[in-house]
C-alpha atoms as a PDB file:
ATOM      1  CA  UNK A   1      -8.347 169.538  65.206  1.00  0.00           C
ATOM      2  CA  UNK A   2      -6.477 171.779  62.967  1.00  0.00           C
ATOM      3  CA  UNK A   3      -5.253 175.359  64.106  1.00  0.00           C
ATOM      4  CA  UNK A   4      -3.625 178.134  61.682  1.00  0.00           C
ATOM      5  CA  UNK A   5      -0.802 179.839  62.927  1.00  0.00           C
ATOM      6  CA  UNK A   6      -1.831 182.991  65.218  1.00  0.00           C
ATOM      7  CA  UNK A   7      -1.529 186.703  64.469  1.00  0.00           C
ATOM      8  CA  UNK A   8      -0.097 188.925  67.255  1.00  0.00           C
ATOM      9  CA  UNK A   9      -2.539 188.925  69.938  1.00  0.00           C
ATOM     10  CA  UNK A  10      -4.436 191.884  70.246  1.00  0.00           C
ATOM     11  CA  UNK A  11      -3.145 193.207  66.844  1.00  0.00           C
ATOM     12  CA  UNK A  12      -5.238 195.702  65.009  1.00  0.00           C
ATOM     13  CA  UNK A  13      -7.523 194.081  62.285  1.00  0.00           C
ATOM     14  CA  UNK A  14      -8.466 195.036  58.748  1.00  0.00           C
ATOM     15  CA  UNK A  15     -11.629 194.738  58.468  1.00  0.00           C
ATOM     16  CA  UNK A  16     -11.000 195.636  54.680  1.00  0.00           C
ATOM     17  CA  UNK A  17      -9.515 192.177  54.049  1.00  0.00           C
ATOM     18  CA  UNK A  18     -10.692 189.686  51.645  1.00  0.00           C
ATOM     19  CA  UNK A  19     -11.179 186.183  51.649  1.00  0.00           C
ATOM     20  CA  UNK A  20      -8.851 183.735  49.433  1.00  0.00           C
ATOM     21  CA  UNK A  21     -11.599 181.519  48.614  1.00  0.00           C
ATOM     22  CA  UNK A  22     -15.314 181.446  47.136  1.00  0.00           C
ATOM     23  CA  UNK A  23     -18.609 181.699  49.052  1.00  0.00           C
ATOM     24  CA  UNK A  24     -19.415 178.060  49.584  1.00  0.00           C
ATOM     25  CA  UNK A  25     -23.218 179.094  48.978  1.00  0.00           C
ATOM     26  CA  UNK A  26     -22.854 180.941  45.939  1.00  0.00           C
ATOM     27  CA  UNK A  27     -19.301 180.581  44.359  1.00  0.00           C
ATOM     28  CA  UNK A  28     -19.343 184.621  44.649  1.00  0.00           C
ATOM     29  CA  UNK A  29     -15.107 185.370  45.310  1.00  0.00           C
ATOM     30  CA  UNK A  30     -16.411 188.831  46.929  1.00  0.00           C
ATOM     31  CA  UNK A  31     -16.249 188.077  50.619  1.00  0.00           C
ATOM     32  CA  UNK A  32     -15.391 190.844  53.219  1.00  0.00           C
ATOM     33  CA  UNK A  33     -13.939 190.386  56.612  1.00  0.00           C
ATOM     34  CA  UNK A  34     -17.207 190.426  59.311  1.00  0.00           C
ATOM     35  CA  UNK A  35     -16.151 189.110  62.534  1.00  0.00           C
ATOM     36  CA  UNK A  36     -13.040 187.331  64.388  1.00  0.00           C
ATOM     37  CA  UNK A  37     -13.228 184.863  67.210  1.00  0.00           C
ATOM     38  CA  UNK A  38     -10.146 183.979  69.429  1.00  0.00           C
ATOM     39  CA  UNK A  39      -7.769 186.142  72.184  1.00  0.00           C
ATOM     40  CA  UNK A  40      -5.502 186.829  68.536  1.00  0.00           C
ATOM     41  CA  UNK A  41      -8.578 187.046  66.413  1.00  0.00           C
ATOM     42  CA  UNK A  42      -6.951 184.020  64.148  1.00  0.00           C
ATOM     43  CA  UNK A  43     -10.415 182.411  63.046  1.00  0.00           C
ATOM     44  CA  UNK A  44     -12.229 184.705  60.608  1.00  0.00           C
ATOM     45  CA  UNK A  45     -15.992 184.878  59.033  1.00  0.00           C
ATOM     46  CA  UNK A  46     -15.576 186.586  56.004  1.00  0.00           C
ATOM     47  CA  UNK A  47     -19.748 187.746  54.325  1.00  0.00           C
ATOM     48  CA  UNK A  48     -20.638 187.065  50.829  1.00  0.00           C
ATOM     49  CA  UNK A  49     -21.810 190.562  49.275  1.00  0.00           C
ATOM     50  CA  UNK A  50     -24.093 188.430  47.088  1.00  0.00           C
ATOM     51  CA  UNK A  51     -26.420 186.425  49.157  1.00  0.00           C
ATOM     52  CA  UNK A  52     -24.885 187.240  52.143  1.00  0.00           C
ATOM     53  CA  UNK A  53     -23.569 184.053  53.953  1.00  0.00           C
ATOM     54  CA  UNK A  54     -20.945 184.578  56.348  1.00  0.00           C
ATOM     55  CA  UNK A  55     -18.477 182.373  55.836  1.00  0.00           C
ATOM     56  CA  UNK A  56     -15.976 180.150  58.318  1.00  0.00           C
ATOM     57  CA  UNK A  57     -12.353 180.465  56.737  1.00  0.00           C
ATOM     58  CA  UNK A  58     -12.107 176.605  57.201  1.00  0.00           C
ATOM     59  CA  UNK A  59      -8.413 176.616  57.540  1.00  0.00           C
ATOM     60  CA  UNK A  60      -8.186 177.866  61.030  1.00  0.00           C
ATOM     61  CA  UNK A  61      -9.544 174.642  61.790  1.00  0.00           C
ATOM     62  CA  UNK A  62     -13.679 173.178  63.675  1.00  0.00           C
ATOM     63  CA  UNK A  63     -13.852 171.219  66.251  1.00  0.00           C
ATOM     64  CA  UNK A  64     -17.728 170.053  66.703  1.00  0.00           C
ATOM     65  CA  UNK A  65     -16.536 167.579  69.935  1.00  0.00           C
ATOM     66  CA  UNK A  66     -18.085 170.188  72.131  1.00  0.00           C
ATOM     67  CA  UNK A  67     -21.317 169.960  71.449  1.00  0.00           C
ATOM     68  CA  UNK A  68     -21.353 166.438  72.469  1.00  0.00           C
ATOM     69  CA  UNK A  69     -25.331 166.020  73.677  1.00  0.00           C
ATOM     70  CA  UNK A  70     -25.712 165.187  77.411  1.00  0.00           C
ATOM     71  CA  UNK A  71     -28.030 162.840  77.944  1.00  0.00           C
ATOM     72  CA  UNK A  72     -31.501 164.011  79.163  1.00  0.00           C
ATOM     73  CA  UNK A  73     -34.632 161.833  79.313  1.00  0.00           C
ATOM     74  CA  UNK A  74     -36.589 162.999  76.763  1.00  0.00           C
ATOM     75  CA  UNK A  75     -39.854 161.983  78.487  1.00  0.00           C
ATOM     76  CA  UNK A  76     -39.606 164.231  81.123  1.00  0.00           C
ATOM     77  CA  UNK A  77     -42.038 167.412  80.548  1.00  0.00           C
ATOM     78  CA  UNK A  78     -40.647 169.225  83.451  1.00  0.00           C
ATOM     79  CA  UNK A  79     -36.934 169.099  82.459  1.00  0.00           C
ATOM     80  CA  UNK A  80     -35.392 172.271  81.150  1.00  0.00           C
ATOM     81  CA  UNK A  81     -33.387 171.270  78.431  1.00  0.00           C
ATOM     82  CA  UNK A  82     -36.212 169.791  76.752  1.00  0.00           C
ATOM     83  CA  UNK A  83     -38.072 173.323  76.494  1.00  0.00           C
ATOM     84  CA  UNK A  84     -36.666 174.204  73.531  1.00  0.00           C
ATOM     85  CA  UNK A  85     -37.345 171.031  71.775  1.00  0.00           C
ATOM     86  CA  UNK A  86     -41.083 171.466  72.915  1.00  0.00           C
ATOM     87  CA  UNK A  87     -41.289 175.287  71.101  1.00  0.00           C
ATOM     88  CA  UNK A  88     -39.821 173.001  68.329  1.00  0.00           C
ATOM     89  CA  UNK A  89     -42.568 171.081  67.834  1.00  0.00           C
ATOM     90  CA  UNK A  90     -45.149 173.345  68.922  1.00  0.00           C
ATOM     91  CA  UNK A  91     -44.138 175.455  65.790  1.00  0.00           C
ATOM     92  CA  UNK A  92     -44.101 172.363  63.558  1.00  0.00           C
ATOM     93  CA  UNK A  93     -47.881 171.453  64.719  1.00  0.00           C
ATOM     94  CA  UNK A  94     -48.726 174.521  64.296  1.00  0.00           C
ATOM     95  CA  UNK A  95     -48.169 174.481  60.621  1.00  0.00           C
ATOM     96  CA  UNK A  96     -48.610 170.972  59.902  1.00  0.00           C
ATOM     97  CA  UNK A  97     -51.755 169.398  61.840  1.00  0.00           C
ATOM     98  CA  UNK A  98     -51.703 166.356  60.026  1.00  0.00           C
ATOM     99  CA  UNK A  99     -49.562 163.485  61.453  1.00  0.00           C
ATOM    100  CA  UNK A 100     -46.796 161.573  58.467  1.00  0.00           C
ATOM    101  CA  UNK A 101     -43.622 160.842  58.335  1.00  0.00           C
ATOM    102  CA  UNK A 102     -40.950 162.525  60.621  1.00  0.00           C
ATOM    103  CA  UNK A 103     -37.392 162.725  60.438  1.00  0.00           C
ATOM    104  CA  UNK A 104     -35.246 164.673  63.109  1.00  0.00           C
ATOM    105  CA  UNK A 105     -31.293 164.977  61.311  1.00  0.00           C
ATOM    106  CA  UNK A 106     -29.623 165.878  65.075  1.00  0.00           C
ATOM    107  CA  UNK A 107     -32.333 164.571  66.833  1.00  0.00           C
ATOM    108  CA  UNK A 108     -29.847 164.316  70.583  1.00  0.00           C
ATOM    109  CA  UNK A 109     -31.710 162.649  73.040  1.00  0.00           C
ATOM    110  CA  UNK A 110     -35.147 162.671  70.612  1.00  0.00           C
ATOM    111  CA  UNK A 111     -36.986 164.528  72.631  1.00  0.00           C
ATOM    112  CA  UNK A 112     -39.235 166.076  69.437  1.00  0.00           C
ATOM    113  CA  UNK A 113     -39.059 162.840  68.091  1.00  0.00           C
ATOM    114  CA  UNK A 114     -40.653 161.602  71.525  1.00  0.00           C
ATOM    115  CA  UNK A 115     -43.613 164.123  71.652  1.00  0.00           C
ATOM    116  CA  UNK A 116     -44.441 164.063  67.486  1.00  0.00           C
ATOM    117  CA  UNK A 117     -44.610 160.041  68.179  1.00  0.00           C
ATOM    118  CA  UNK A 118     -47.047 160.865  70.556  1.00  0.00           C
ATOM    119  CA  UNK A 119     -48.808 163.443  68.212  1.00  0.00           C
ATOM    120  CA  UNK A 120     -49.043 160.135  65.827  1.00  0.00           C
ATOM    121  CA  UNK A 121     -46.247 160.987  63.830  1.00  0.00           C
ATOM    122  CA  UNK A 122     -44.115 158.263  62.062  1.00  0.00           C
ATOM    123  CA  UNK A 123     -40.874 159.436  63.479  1.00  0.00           C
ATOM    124  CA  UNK A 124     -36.617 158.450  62.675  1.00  0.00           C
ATOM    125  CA  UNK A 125     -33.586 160.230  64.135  1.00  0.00           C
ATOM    126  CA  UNK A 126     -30.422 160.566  62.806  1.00  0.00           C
ATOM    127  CA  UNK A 127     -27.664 161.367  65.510  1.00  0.00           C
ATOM    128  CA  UNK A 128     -23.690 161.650  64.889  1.00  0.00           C
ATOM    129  CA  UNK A 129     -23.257 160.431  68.467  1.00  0.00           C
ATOM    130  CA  UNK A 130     -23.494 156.544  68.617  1.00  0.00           C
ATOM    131  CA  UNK A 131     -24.062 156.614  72.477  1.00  0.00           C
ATOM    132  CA  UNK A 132     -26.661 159.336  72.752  1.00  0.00           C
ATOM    133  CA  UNK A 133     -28.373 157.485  69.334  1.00  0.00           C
ATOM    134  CA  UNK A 134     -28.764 154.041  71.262  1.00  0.00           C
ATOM    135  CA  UNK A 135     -30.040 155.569  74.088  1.00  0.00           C
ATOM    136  CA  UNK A 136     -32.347 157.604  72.289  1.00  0.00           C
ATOM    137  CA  UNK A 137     -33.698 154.723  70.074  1.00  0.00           C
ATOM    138  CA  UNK A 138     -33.974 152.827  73.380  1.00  0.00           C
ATOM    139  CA  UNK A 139     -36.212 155.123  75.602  1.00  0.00           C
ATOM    140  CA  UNK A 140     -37.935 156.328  72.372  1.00  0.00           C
ATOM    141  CA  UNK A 141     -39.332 153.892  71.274  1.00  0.00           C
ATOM    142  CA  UNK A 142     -38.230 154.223  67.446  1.00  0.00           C
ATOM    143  CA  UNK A 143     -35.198 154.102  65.109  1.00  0.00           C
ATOM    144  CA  UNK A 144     -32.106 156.323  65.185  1.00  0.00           C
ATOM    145  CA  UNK A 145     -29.605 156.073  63.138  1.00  0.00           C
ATOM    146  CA  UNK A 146     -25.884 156.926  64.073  1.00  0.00           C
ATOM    147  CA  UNK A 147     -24.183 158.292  61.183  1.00  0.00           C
ATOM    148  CA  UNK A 148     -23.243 161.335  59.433  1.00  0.00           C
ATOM    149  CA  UNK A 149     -25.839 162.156  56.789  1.00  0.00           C
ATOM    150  CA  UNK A 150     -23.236 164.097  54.778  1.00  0.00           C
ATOM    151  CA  UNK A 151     -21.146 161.415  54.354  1.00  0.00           C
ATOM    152  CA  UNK A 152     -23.624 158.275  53.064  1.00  0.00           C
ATOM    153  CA  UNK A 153     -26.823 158.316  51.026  1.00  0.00           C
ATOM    154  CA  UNK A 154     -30.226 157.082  52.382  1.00  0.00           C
ATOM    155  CA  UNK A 155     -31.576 154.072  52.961  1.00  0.00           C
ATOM    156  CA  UNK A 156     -33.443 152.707  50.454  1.00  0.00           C
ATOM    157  CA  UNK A 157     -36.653 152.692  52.252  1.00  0.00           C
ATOM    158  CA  UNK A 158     -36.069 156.188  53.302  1.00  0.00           C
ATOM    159  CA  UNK A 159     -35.465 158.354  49.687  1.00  0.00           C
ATOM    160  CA  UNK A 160     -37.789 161.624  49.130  1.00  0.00           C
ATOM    161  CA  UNK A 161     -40.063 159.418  51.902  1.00  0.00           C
ATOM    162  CA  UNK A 162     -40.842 161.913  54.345  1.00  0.00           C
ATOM    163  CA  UNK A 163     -43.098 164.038  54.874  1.00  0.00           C
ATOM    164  CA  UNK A 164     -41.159 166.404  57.120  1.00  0.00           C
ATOM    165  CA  UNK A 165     -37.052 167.073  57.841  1.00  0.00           C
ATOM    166  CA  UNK A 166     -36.274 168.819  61.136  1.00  0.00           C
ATOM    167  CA  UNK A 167     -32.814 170.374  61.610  1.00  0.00           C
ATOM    168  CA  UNK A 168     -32.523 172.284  64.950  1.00  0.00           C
ATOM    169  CA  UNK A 169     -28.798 174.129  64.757  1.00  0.00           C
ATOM    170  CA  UNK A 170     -26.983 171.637  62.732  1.00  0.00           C
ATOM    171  CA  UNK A 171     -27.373 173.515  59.449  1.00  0.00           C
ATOM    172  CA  UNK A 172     -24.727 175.955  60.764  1.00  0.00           C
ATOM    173  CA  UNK A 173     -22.392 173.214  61.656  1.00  0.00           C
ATOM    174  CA  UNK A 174     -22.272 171.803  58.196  1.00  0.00           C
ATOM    175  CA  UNK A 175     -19.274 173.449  55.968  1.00  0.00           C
ATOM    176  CA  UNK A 176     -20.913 173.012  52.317  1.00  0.00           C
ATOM    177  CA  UNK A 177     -24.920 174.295  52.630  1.00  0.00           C
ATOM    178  CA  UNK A 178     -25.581 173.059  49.229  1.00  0.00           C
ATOM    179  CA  UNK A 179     -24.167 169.507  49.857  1.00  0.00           C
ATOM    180  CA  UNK A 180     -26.424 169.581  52.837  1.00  0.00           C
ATOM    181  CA  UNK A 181     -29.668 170.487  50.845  1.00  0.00           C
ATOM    182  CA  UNK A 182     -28.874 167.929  48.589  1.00  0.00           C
ATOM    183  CA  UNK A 183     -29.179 165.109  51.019  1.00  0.00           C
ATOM    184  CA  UNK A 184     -32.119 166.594  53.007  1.00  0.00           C
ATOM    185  CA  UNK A 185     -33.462 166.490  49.065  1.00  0.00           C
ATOM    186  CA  UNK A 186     -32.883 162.681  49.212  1.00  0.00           C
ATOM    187  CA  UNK A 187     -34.761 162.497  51.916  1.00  0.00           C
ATOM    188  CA  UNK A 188     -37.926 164.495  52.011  1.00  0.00           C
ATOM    189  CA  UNK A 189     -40.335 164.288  49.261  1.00  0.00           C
ATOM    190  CA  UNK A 190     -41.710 167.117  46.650  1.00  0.00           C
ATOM    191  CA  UNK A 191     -44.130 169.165  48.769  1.00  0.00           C
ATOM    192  CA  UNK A 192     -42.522 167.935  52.340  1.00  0.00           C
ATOM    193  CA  UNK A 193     -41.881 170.672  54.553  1.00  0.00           C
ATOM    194  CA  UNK A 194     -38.295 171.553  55.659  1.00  0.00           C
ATOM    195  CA  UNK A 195     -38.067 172.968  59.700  1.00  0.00           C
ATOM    196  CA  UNK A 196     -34.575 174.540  60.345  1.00  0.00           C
ATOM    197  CA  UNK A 197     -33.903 176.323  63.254  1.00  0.00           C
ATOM    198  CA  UNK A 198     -30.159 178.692  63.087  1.00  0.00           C
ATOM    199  CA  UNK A 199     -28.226 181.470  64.568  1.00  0.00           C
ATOM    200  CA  UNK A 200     -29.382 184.673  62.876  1.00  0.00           C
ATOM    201  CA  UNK A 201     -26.569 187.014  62.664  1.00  0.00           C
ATOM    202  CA  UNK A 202     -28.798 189.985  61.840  1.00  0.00           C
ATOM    203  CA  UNK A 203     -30.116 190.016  65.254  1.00  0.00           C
ATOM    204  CA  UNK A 204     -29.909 193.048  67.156  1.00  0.00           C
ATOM    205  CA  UNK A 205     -27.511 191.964  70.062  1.00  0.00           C
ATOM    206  CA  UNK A 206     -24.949 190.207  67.278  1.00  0.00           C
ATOM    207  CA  UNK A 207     -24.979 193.600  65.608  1.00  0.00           C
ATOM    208  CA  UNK A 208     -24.665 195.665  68.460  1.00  0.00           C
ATOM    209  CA  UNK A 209     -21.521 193.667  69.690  1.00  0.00           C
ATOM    210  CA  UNK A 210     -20.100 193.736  66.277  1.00  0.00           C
ATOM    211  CA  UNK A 211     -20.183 197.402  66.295  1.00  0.00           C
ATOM    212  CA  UNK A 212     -18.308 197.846  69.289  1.00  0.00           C
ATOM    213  CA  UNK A 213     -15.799 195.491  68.822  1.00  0.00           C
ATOM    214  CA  UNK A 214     -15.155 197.137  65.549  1.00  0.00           C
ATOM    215  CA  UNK A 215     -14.985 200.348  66.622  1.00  0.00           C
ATOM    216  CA  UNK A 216     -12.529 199.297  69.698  1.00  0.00           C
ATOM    217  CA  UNK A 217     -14.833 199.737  72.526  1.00  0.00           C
ATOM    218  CA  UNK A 218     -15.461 196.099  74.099  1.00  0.00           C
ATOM    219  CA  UNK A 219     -12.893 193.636  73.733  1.00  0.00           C
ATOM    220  CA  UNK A 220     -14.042 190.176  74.001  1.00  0.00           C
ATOM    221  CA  UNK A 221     -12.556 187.203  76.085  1.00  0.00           C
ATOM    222  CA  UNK A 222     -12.474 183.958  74.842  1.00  0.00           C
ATOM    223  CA  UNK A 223     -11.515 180.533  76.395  1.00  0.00           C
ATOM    224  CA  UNK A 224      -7.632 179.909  75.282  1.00  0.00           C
ATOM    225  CA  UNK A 225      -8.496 176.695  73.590  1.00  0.00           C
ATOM    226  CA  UNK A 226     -11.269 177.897  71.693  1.00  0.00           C
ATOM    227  CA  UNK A 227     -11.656 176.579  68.241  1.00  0.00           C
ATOM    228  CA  UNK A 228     -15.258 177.858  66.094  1.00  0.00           C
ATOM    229  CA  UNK A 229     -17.891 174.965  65.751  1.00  0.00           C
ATOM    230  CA  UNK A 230     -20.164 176.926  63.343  1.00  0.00           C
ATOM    231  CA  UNK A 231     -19.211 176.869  59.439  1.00  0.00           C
ATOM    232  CA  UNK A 232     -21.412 179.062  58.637  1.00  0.00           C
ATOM    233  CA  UNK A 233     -23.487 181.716  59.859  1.00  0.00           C
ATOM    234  CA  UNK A 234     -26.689 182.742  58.374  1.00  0.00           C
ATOM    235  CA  UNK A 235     -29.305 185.290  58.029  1.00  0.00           C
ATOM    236  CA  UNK A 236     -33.466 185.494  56.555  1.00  0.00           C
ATOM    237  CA  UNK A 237     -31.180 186.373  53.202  1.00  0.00           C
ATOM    238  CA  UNK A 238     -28.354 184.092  53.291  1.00  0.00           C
ATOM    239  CA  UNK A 239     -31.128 181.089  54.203  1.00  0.00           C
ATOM    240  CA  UNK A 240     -33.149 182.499  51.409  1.00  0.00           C
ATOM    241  CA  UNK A 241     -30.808 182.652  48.691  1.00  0.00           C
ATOM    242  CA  UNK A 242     -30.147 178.548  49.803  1.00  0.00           C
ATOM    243  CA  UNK A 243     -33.491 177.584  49.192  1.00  0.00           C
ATOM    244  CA  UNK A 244     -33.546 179.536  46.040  1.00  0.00           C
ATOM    245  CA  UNK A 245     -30.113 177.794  45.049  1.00  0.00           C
ATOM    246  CA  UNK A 246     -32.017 174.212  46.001  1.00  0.00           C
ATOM    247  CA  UNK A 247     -35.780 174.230  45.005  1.00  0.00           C
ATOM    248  CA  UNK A 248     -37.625 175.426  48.038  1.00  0.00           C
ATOM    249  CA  UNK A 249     -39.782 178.148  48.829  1.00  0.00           C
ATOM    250  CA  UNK A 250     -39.429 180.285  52.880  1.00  0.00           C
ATOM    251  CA  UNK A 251     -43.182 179.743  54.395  1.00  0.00           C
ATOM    252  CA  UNK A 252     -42.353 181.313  57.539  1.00  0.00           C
ATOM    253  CA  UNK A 253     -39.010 182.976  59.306  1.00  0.00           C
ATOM    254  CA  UNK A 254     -39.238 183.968  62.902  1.00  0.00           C
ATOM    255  CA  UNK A 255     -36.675 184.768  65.906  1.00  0.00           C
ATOM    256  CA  UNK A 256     -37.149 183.491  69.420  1.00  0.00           C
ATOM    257  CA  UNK A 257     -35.417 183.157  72.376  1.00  0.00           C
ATOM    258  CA  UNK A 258     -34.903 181.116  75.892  1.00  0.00           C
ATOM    259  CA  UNK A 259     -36.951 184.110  77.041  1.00  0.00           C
ATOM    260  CA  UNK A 260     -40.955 183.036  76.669  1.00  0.00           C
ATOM    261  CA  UNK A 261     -42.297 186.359  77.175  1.00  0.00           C
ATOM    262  CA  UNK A 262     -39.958 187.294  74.633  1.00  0.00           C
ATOM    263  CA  UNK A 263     -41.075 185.145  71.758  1.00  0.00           C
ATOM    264  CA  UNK A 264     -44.499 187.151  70.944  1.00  0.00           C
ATOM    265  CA  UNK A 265     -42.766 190.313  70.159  1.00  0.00           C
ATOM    266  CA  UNK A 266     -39.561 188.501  68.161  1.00  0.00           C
ATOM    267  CA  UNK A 267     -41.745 186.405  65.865  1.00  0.00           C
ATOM    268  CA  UNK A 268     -43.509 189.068  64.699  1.00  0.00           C
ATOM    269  CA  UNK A 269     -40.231 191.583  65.070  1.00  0.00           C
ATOM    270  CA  UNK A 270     -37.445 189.426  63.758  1.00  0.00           C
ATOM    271  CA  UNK A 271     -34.688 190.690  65.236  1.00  0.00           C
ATOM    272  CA  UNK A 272     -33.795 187.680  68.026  1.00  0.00           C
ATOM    273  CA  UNK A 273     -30.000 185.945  67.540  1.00  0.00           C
ATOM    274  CA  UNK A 274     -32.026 182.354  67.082  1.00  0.00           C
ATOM    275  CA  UNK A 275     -34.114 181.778  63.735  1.00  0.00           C
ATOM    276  CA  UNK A 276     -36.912 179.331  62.777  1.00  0.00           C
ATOM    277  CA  UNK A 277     -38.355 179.052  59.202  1.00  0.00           C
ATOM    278  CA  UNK A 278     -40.211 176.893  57.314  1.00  0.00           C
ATOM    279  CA  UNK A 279     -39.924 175.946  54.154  1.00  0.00           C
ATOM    280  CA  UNK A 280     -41.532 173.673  51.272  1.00  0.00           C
ATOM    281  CA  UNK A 281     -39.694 171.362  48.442  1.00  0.00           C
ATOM    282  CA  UNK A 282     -40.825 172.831  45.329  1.00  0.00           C
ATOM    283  CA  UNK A 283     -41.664 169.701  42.962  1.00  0.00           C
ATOM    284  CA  UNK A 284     -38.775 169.101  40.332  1.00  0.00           C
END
């Protein structure tokens, strides 16, 4: 974990500043200061003007240790923390009725990969965390691989073979979006559908608390050893101009929330802090 000296804590910031370095999206060099996490607003997310993309300046340091999964049996209909995989892949069957192939890239304790099994799915996980992988493979019933996709190419067995990709908030985790396309590309196959699911930083409570931290009246409190996790932040145009950059068409962007009652009124009004969109891998 790698931390950049601080600024003076509680020092005015210039929200005119510039980044020193290129949109990692689109190679645009016009980024503008958006937002600042940290008691002495050291780590900065500087926007793209061209497609957007808010940026992580990655020299203040990630640490992605904190989103270690906690293990959860993903059998269990009643638990809690499985809801949000089940709006998952309620969304996905919505869209695609017919059964393939099924591959969840951050699949923590596979609960989706548990209920598309079910659904007759052919189904693989991928998760960074060897522990939480084992035991997911175990009470799953199926394969998950412990690795980081970024960092090694597919199996043989597994290039442009499935029929689906799921990545529920690990897309903002991942510091080079292109890179990451790139492998989902070795993966799924021409005409597979793509499920992401990503903080949308155009959502109205993000704004609204951007807008009064800017204009000095809240001041947020963060934990003293905080250090950012997400890389990247994204919006329906930032995610947009990635599938444009990589060969894939948006089917569907929606917002949702924890809040059920909720998620009538943001899928149809976008404006919820979570995303889900579908997209398609345009043949080459």
């Amino acid at each position: 974990m790698n931390v950049a000296d601080p600024g003076a804590a509680g020092a005015a910031v210039d929200w005119s500043s510039r980044a020193g370095f290129a949109c990692r999206l689109c190679d645009c060099t016009d980024l503008r200061l958006f937002y600042t996490l940290g008691n002495d607003r050291r780590f900065r997310y500087y926007r793209c003007t061209r497609c957007g993309l808010a940026n992580y300046d990655l020299s203040g340091g990630t640490d992605q240790t904190q989103y270690t999964s906690v293990r959860l049996d993903p059998r269990d209909d009643l638990a809690q923390g499985n809801r949000d995989n089940d709006e998952s892949f309620s969304f996905l069957r919505r869209h695609v009725p017919v059964p393939g192939r099924l591959i969840d890239i951050g699949c923590g304790n596979g609960r989706l990969l548990w209920q598309a099994k079910q659904a007759g799915w052919q189904v693989k996980g991928l998760e960074l965390d060897r522990a939480t992988a084992d035991y997911a493979a175990q009470v799953v019933g199926c394969e998950v691989e412990s690795r980081d996709f970024l960092a090694a190419d597919p199996l043989p067995g597994d290039r442009e073979a499935f029929d689906a990709v799921v990545l529920r908030h690990v897309l903002e985790h991942l510091p080079y979006p292109r890179l990451a396309m790139e492998k989902i590309n070795a993966l799924l196959r021409p005409g597979g559908l793509l499920l992401v699911e990503i903080p949308n930083i155009d959502g109205w409570s993000k704004r609204w608390v951007r807008l009064i931290t800017r204009t000095g009246l809240h001041r947020r409190r963060f934990p003293p050893d905080l250090v950012p996790g997400h890389c990247c932040e994204y919006s329906r145009r930032s995610f947009t101009a990635l599938l444009e950059h990589t060969g894939y068409e948006l089917l569907r962007w929606e917002t949702y929330s924890k809040k059920r009652l909720a998620n009538a009124f943001l899928a149809r009004f976008p404006i919820g802090t979570k995303a889900r969109a579908l997209a398609r891998r345009l043949p080459a």
